[in-house]
Protein backbone atom coordinates (compact mmCIF):
# COMPACT_ATOMS: atom_id res chain seq x y z
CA UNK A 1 89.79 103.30 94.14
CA UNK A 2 87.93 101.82 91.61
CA UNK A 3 85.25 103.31 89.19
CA UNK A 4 81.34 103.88 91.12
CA UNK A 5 79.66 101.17 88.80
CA UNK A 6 81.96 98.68 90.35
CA UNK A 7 81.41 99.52 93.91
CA UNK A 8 80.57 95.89 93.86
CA UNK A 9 81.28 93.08 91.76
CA UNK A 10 79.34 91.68 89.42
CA UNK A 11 79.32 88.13 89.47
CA UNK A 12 77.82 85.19 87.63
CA UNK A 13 76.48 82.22 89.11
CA UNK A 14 79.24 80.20 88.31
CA UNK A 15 81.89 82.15 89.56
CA UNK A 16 82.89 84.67 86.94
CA UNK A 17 83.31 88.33 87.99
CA UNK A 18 84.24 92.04 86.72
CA UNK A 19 85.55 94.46 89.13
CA UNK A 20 87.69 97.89 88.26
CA UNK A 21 91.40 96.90 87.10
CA UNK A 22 93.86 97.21 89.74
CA UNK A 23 97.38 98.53 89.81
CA UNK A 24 98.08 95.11 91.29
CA UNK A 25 96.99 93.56 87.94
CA UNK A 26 99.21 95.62 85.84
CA UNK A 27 101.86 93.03 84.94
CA UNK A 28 100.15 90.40 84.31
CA UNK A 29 97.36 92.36 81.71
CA UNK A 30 101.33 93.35 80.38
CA UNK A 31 102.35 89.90 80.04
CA UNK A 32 99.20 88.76 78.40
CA UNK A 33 98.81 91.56 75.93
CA UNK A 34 102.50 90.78 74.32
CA UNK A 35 101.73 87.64 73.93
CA UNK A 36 98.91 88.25 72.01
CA UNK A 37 100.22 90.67 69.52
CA UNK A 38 98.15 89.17 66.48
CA UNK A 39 94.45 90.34 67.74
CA UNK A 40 95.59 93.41 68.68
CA UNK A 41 95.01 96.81 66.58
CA UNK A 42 98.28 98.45 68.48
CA UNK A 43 100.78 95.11 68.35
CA UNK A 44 103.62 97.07 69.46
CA UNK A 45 105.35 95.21 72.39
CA UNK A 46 104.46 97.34 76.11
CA UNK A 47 107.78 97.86 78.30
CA UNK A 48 106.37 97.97 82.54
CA UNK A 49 107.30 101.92 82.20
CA UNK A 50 104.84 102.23 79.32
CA UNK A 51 101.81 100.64 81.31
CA UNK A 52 103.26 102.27 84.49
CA UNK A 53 103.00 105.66 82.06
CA UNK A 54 98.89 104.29 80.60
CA UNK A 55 97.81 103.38 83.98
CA UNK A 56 99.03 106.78 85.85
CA UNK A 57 98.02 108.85 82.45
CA UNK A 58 94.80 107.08 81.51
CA UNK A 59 93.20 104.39 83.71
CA UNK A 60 93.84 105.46 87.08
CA UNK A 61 92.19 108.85 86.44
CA UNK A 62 89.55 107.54 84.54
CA UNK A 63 88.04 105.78 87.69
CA UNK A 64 87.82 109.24 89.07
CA UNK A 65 85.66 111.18 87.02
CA UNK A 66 82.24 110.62 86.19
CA UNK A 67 81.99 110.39 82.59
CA UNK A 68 85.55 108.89 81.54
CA UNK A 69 86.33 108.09 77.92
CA UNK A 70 87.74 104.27 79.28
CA UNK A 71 86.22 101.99 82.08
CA UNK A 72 88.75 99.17 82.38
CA UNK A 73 87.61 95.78 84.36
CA UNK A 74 88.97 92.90 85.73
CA UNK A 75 87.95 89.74 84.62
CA UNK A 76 88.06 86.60 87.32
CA UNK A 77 87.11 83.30 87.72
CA UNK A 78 86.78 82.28 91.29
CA UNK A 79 89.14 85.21 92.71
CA UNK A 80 91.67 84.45 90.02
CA UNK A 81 93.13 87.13 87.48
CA UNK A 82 92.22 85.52 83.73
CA UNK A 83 91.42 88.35 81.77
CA UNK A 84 90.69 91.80 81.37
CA UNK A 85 88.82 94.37 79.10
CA UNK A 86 85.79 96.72 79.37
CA UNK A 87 84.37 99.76 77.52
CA UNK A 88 86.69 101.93 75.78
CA UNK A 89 86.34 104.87 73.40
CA UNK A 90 82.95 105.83 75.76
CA UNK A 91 80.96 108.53 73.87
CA UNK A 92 78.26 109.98 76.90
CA UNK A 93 76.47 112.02 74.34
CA UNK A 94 75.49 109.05 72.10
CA UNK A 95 75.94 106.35 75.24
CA UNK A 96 78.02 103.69 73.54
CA UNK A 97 81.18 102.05 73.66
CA UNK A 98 83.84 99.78 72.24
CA UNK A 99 84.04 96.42 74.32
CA UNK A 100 87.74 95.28 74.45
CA UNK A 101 88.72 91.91 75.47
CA UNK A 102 91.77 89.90 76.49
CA UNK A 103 92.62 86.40 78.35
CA UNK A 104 95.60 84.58 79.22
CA UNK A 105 97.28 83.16 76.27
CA UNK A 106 96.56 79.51 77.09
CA UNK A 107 92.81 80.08 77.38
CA UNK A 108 92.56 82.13 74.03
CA UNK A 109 94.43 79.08 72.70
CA UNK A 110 92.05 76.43 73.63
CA UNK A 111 88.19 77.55 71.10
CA UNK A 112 85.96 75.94 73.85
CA UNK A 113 87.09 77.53 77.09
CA UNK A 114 87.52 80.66 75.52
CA UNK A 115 84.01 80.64 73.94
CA UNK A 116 82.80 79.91 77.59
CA UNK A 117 85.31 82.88 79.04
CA UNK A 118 84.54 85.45 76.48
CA UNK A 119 80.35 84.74 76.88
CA UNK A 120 80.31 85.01 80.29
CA UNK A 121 82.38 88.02 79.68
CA UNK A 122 80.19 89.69 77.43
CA UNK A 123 77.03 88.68 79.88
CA UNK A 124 78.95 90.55 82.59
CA UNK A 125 79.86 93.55 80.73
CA UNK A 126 76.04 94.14 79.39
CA UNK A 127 74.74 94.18 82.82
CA UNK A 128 77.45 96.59 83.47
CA UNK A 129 77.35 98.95 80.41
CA UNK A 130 73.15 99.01 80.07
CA UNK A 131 71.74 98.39 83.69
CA UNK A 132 74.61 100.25 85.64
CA UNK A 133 75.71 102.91 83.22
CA UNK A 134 73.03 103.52 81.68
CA UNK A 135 74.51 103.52 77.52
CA UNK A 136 72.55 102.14 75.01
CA UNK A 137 75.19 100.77 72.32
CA UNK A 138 78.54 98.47 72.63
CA UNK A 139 80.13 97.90 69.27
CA UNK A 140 83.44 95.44 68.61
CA UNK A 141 85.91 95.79 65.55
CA UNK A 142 87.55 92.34 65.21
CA UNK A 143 89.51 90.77 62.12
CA UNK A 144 87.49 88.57 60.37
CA UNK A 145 90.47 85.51 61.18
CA UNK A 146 89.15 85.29 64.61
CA UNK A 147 86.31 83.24 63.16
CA UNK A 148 85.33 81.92 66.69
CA UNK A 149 85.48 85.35 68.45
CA UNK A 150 83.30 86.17 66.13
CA UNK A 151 80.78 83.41 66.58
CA UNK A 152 80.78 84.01 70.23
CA UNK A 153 79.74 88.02 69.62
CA UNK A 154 77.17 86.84 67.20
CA UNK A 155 75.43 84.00 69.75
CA UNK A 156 75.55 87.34 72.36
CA UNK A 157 73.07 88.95 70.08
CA UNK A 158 75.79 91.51 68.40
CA UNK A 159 74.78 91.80 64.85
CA UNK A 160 77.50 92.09 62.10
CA UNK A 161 77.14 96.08 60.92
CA UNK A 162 80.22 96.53 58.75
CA UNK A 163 83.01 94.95 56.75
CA UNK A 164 86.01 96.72 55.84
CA UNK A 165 87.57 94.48 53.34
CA UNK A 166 90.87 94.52 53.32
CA UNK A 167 92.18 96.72 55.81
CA UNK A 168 94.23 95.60 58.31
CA UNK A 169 97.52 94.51 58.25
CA UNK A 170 98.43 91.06 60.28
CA UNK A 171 101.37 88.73 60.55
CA UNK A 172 102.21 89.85 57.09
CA UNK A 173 98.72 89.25 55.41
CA UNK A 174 95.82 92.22 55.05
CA UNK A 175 92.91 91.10 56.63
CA UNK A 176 88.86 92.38 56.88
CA UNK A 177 87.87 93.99 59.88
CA UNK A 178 84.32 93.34 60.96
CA UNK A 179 81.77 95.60 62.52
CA UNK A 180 79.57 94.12 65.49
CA UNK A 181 76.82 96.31 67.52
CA UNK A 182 74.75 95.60 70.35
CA UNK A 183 71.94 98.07 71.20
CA UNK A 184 70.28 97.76 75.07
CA UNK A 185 66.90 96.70 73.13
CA UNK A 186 68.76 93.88 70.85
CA UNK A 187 69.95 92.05 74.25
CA UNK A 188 66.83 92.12 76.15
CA UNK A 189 65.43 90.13 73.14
């Protein structure tokens, strides 16, 4: 199965790809996320019967239906699993969505090949979200510590929208979230 936008992969010319997430990448995306506790806004540690619950619940269905409220990709370099993410929190009325995004630890450890990673990423997902689906606005809430996430959105042409100052608990400290928004006209540019 697999949801009708990716039908076929998209690909960039140096070997980075997004295709519908797989059952078959289930523990890995697992693995990776509870590892990563700190940039997420749900850090709560996933057992295999809570993803097995998500994926049979929410993502497998959601590659069923036309409009589904989550489109959940694969992200590869060269055939390899290194990432995943996509659209979530899809409003069809309005046409936007919330890109997520997640790598394997070591390569959201090391600034310059996860600038690289998360570009290409975000190159990938705008073909997919404004030539293939048709929406017209991809937004990002991110914690303003992730000061080289953020520079990555912001050379992609997402403008900074919001700060909520203060707002966000993390590792013990209260942290701003930032705002970021894309709109199908701002990318072309």
């Amino acid at each position: 199965m697999g949801y009708r936008w990716l039908q076929r992969p998209l690909r960039s010319d140096d070997g980075y790809e997004l295709t519908s997430l797989s059952e078959e990448d289930l523990a890995a995306v697992r693995i990776w996320r509870n590892a990563q506790p700190r940039i997420l806004r749900n850090p709560d540690p996933l057992t295999p019967e809570d993803q097995r619950r998500y994926w049979d619940g929410v993502v497998a269905p959601s590659q069923e239906v036309d409009c589904p409220r989550i489109v959940l990709v694969a992200f590869r370099l060269a055939g390899a699993l290194l990432g995943y993410g996509g659209l979530t929190n899809l409003d069809w009325e309005v046409r936007r969505a919330e890109v997520s995004f997640l790598v394997l630890p070591e390569r959201a450890a090391d600034p310059s090949v996860y600038a690289v990673d998360f570009r290409r990423f975000l190159d990938l997902l705008s073909v997919l979200a404004f030539q293939r689906m048709a929406l017209t606005r991809l937004f990002t809430e991110t914690y303003d510590v992730r000061s080289h996430h953020v520079a990555v959105l912001e050379a992609a042409c997402y403008r900074l929208e919001g700060r909520l100052r203060r707002h966000h608990a993390v590792e013990g400290g209260v942290v701003d979230v930032l705002f970021h928004g894309l709109l199908r006209e701002d990318q072309r540019a």
